[in-house]
N, C-alpha and C. Protein backbone atom coordinates (compact mmCIF):
# COMPACT_ATOMS: atom_id res chain seq x y z
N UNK A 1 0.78 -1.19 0.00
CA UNK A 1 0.00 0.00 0.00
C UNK A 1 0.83 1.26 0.00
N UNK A 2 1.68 1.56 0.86
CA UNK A 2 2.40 3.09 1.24
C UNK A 2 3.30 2.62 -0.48
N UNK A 3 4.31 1.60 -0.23
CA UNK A 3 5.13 1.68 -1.45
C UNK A 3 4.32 2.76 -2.55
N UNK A 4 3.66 2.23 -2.86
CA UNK A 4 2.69 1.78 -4.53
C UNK A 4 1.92 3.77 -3.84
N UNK A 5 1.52 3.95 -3.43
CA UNK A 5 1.08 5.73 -2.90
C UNK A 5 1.91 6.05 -3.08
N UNK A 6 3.25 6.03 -2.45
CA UNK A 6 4.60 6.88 -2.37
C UNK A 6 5.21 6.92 -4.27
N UNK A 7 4.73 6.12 -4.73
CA UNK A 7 5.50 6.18 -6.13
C UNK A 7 3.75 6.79 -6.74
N UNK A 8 2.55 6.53 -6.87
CA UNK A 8 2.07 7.44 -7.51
C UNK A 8 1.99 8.74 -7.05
N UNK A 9 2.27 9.30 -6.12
CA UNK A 9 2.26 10.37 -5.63
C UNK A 9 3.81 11.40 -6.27
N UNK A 10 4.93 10.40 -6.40
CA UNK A 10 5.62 10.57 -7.32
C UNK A 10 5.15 11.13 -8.78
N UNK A 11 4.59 9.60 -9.96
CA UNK A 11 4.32 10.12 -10.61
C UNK A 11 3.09 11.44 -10.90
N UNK A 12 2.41 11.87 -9.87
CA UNK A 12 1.20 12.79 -10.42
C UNK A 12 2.05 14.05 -10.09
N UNK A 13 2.94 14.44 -9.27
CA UNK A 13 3.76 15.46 -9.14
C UNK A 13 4.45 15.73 -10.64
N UNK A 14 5.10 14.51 -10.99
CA UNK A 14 5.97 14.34 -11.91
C UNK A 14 4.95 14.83 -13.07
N UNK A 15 3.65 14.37 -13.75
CA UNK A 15 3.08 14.73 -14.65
C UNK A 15 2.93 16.08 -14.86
N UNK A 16 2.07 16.77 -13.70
CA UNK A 16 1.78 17.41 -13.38
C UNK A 16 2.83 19.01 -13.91
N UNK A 17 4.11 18.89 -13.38
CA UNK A 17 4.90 19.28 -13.40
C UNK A 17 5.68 19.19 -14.79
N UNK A 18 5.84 18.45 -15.67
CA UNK A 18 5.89 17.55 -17.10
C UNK A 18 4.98 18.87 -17.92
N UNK A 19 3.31 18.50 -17.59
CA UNK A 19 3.07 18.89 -18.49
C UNK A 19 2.19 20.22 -18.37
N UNK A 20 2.67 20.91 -17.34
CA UNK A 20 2.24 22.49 -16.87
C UNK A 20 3.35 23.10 -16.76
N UNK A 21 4.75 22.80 -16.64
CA UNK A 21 5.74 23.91 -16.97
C UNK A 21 6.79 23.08 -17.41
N UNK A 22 7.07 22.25 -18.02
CA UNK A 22 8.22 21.88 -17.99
C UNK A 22 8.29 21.99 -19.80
N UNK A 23 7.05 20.95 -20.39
CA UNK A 23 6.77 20.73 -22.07
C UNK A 23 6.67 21.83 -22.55
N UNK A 24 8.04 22.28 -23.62
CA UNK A 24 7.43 23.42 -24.33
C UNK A 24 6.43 23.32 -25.51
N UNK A 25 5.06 23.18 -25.51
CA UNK A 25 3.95 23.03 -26.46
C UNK A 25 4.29 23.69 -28.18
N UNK A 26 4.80 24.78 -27.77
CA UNK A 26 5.35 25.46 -29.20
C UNK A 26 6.16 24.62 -29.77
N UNK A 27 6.74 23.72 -29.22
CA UNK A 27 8.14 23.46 -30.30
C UNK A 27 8.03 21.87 -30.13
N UNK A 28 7.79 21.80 -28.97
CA UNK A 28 7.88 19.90 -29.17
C UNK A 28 6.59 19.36 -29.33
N UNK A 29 6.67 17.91 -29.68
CA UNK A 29 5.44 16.96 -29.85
C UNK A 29 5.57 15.84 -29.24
N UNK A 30 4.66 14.76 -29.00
CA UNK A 30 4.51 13.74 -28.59
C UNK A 30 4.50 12.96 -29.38
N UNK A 31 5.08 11.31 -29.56
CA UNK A 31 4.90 10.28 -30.33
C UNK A 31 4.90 9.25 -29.26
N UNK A 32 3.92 8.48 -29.40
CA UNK A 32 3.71 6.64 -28.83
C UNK A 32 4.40 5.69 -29.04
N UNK A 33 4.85 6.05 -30.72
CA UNK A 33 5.17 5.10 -31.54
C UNK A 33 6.75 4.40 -30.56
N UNK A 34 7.53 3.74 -30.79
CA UNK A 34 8.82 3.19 -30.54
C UNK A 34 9.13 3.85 -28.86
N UNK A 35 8.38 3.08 -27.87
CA UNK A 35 8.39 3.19 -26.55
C UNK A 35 8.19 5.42 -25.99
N UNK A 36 7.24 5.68 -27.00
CA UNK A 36 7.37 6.99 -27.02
C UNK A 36 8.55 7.51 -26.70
N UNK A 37 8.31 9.27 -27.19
CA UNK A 37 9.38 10.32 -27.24
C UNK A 37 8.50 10.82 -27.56
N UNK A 38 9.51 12.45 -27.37
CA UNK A 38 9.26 13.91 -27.70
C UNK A 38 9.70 14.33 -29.02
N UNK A 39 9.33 15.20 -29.90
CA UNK A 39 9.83 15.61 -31.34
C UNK A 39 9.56 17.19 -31.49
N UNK A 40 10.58 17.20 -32.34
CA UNK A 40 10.78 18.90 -33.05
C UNK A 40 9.68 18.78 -33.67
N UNK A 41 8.18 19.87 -33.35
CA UNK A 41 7.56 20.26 -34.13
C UNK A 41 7.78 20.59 -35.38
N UNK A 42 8.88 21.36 -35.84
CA UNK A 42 8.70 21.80 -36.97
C UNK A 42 9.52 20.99 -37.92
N UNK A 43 10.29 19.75 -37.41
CA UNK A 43 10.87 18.97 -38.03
C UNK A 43 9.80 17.96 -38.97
N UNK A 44 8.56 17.50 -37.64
CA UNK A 44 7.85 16.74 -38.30
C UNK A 44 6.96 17.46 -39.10
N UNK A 45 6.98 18.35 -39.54
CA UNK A 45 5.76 19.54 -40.46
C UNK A 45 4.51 19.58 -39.27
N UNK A 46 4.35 19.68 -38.06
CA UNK A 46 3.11 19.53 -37.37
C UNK A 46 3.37 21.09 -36.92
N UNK A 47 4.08 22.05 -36.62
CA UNK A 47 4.17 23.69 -36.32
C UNK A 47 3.16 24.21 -37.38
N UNK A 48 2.49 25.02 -36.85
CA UNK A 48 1.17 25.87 -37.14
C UNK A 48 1.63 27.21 -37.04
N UNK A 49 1.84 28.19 -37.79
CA UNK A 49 2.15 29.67 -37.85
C UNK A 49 1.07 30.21 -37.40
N UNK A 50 -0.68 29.92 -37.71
CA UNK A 50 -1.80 30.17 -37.03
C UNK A 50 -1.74 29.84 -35.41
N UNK A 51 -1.44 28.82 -35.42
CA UNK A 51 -1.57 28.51 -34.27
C UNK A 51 -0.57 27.36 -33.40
N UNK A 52 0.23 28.07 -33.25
CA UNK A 52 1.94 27.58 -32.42
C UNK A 52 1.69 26.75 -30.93
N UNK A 53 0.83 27.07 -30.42
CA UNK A 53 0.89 26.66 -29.28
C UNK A 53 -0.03 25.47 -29.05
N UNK A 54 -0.69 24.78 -30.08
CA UNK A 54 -1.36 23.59 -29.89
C UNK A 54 -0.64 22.76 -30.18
N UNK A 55 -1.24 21.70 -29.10
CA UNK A 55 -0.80 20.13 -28.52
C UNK A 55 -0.06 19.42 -29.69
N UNK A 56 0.40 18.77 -29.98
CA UNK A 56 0.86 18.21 -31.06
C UNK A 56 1.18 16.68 -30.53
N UNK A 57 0.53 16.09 -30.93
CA UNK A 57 0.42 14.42 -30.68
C UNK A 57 0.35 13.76 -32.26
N UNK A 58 1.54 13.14 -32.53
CA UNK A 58 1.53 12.30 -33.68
C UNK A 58 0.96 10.62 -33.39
N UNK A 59 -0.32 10.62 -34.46
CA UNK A 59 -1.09 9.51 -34.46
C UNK A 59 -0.31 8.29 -35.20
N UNK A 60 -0.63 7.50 -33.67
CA UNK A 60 0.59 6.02 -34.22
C UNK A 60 0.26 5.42 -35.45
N UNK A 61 -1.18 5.32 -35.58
CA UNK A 61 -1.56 4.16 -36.66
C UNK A 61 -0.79 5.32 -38.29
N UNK A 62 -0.54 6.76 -37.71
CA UNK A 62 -0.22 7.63 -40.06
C UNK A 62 0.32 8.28 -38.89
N UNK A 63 2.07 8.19 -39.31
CA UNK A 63 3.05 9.34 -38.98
C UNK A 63 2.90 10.47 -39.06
N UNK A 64 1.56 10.26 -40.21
CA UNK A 64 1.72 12.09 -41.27
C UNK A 64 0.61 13.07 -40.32
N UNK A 65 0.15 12.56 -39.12
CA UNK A 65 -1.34 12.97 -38.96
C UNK A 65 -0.94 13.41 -37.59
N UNK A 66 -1.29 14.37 -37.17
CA UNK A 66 -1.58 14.96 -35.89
C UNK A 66 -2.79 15.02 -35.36
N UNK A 67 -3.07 14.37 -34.33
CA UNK A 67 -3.97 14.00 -33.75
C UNK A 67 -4.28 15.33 -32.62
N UNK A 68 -3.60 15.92 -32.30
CA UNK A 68 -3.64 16.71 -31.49
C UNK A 68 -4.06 18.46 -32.57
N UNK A 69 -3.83 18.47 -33.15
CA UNK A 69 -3.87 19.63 -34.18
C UNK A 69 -5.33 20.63 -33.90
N UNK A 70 -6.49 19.86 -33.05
CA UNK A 70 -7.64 20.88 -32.66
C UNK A 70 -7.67 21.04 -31.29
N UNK A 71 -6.41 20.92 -30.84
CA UNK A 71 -6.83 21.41 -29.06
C UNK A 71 -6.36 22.67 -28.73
N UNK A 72 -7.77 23.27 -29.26
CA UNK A 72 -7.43 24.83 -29.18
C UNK A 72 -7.41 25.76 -27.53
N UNK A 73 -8.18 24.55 -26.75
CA UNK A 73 -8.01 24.90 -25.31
C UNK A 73 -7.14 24.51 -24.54
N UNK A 74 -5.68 23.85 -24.86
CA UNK A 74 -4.78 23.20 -24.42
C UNK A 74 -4.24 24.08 -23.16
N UNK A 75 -4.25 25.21 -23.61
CA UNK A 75 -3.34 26.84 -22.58
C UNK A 75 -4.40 26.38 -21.50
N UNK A 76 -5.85 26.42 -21.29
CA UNK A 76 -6.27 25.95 -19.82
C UNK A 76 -6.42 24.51 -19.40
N UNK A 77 -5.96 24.12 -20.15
CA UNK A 77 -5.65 22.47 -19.52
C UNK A 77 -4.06 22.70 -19.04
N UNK A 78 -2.94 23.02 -19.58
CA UNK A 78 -1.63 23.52 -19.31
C UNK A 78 -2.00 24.60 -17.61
N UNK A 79 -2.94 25.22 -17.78
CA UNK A 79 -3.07 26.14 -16.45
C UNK A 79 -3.65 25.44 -15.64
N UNK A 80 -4.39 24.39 -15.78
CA UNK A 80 -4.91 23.42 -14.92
C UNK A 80 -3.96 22.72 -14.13
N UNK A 81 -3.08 22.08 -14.73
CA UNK A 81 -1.90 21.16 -14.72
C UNK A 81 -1.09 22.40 -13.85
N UNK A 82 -0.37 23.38 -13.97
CA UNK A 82 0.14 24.22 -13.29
C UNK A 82 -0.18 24.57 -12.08
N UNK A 83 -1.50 25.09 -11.87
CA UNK A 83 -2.10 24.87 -10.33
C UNK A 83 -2.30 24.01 -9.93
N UNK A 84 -2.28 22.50 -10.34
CA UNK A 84 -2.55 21.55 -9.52
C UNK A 84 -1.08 21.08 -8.83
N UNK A 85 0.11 21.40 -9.59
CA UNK A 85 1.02 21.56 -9.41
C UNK A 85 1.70 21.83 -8.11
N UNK A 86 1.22 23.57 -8.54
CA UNK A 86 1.24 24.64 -7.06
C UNK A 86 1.05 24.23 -6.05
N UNK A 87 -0.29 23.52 -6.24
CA UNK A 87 -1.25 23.31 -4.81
C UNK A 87 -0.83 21.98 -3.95
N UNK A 88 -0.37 20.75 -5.17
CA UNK A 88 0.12 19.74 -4.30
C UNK A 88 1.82 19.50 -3.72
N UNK A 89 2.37 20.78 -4.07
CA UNK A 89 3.43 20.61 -3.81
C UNK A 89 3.63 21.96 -2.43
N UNK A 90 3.05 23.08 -2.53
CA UNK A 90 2.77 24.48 -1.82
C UNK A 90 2.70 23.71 0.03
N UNK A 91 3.68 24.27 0.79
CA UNK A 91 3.57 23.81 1.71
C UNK A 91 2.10 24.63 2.47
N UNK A 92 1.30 23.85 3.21
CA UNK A 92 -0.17 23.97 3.54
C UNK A 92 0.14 24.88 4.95
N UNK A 93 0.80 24.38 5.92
CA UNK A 93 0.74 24.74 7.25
C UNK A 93 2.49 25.35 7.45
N UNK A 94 2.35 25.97 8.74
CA UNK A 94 3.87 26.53 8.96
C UNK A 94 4.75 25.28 9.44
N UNK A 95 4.04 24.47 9.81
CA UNK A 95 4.89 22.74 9.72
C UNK A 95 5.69 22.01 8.62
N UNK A 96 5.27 22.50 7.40
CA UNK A 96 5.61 22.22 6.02
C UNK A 96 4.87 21.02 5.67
N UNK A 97 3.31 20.74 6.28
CA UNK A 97 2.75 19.97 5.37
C UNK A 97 2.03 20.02 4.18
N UNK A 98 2.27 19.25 3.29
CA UNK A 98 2.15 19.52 2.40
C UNK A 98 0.40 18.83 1.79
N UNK A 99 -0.05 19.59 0.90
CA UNK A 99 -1.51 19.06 0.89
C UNK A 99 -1.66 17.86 -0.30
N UNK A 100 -0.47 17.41 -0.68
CA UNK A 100 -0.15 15.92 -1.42
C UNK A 100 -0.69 14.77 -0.54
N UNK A 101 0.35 15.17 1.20
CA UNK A 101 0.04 14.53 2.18
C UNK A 101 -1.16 13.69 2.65
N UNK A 102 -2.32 14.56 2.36
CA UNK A 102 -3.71 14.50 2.71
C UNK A 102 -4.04 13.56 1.92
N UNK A 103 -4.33 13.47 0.58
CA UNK A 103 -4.21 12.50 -0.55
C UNK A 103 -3.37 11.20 -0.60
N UNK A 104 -2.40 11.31 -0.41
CA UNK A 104 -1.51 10.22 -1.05
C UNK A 104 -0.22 10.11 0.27
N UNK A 105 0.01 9.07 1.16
CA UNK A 105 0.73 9.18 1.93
C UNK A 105 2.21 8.79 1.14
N UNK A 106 3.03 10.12 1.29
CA UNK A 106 4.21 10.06 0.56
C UNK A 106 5.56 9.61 1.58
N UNK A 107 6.56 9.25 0.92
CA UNK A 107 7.56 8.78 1.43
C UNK A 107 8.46 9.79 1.30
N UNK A 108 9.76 9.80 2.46
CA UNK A 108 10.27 10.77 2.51
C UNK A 108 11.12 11.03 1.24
N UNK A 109 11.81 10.28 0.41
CA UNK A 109 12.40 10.67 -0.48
C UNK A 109 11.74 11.88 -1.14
N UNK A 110 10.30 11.43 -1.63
CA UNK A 110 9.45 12.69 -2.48
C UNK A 110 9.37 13.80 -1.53
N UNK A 111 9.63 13.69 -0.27
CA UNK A 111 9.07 15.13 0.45
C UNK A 111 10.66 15.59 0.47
N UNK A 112 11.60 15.17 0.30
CA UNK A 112 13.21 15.69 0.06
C UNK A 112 13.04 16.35 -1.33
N UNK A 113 12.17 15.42 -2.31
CA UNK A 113 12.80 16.21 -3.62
C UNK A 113 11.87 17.56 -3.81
N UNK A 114 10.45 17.03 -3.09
CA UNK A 114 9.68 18.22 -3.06
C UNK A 114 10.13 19.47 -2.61
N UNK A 115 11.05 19.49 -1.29
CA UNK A 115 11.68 20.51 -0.54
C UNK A 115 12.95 20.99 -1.10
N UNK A 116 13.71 20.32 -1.91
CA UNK A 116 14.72 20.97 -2.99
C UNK A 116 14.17 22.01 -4.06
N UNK A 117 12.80 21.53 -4.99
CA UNK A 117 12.49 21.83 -5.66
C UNK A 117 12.00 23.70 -5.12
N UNK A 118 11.67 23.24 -3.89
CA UNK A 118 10.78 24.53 -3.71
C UNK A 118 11.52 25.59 -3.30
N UNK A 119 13.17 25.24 -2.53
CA UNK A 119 13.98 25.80 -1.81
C UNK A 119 14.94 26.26 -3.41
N UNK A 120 14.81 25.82 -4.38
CA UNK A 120 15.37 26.44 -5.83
C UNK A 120 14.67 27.63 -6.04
N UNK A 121 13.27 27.63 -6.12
CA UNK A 121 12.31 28.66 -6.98
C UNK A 121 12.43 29.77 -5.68
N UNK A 122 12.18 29.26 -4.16
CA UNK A 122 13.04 30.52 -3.41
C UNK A 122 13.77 31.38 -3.89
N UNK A 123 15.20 30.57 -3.68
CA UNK A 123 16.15 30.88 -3.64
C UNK A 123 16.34 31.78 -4.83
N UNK A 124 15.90 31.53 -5.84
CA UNK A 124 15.91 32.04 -7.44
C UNK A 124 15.21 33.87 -7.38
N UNK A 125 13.62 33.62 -6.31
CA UNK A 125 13.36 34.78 -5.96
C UNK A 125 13.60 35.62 -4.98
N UNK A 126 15.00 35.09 -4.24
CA UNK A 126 15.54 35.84 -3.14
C UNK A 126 17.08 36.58 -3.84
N UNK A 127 16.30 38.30 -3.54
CA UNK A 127 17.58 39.27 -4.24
C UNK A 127 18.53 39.05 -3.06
N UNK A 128 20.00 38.43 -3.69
CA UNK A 128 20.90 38.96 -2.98
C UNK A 128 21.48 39.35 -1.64
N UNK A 129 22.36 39.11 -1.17
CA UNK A 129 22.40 39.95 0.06
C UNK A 129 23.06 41.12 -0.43
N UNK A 130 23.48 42.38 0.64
CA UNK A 130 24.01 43.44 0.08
C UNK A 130 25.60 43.08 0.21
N UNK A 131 26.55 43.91 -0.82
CA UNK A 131 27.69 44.06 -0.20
C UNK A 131 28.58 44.07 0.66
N UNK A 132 29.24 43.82 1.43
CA UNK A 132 29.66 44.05 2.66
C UNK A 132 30.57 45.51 2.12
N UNK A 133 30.57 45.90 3.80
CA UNK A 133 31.08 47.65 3.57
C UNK A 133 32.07 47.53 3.47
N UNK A 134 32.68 48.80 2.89
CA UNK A 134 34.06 48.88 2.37
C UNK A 134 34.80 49.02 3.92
N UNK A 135 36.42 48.42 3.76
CA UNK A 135 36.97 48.20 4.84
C UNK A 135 37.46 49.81 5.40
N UNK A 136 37.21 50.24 7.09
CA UNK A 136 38.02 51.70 7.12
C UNK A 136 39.53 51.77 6.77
C-alpha cells in the first residue's frame, strides 16, 4: 500500500509538473510510436504559424497525422496542470505539510525532492544579500 502511494504520488507530481511547466507546447510533440518520445515540431511539419501553441500528438496508426492539431483549449488544460502543481506541492501549514500529504501518503524521499524543488524557486526569488562595507 504506502510503497505503490509513495510512487504514484511521485508520478502525479511528476506529470503534473511535465506537463504544466516543464513541455514546451510550441516546439515539441509527442509520439507513442517506438516506446514513445518527444519531437521537433517543426521537423515533423506539425508547427502551425496560425496557431503555435497547440498540442501536437503524432497519431501512431499515419506518422503524417496529428492528432492533437484541434486542441485549441490546451493553454487551460496547461493552467490546470500548473495549479494543480502549485497546490500539491505548496507547503499547507507553517509545519511544512504539504496538501499531497492528505491524498496520497508520501515517502520521505518525495518530500526531500519536493523541498529541494521549492527551496530552488526561493532561492531564485531571493535578491541577494548586500555588499559588505568597504573596509576603514
Amino acid at each position: 500500500g504506502g510503497r505503490m502511494e509513495a510512487c504514484l504520488g511521485t508520478l502525479l507530481i511528476d506529470f503534473f509538473e511535465l506537463y504544466g511547466h516543464t513541455l514546451d507546447m510550441f516546439e515539441v510533440g509527442i509520439s507513442c510510436r517506438k516506446g514513445c518520445f518527444f519531437y521537433n515540431k517543426r521537423e515533423y511539419g506539425f508547427w502551425s504559424v496560425e496557431r503555435p501553441w497547440l498540442l501536437s500528438i503524432e497519431d501512431p496508426l499515419d506518422n503524417d497525422s496529428d492528432i492533437g492539431k484541434n486542441s485549441f483549449n490546451i493553454q487551460k488544460v496547461k493552467q490546470a496542470f500548473q495549479f494543480a502543481f502549485t497546490l500539491l506541492t505548496a507547503p499547507e501549514t507553517e509545519f511544512g505539510e504539504l496538501f499531497l500529504m492528505r491524498i496520497i501518503r508520501m515517502d520521505s524521499l518525495l518530500v526531500q525532492r519536493l523541498a529541494k524543488k521549492k527551496s530552488k524557486v526561493v532561492g531564485a526569488l531571493t535578491p541577494p544579500p548586500p555588499p559588505p562595507p568597504p573596509p576603514p
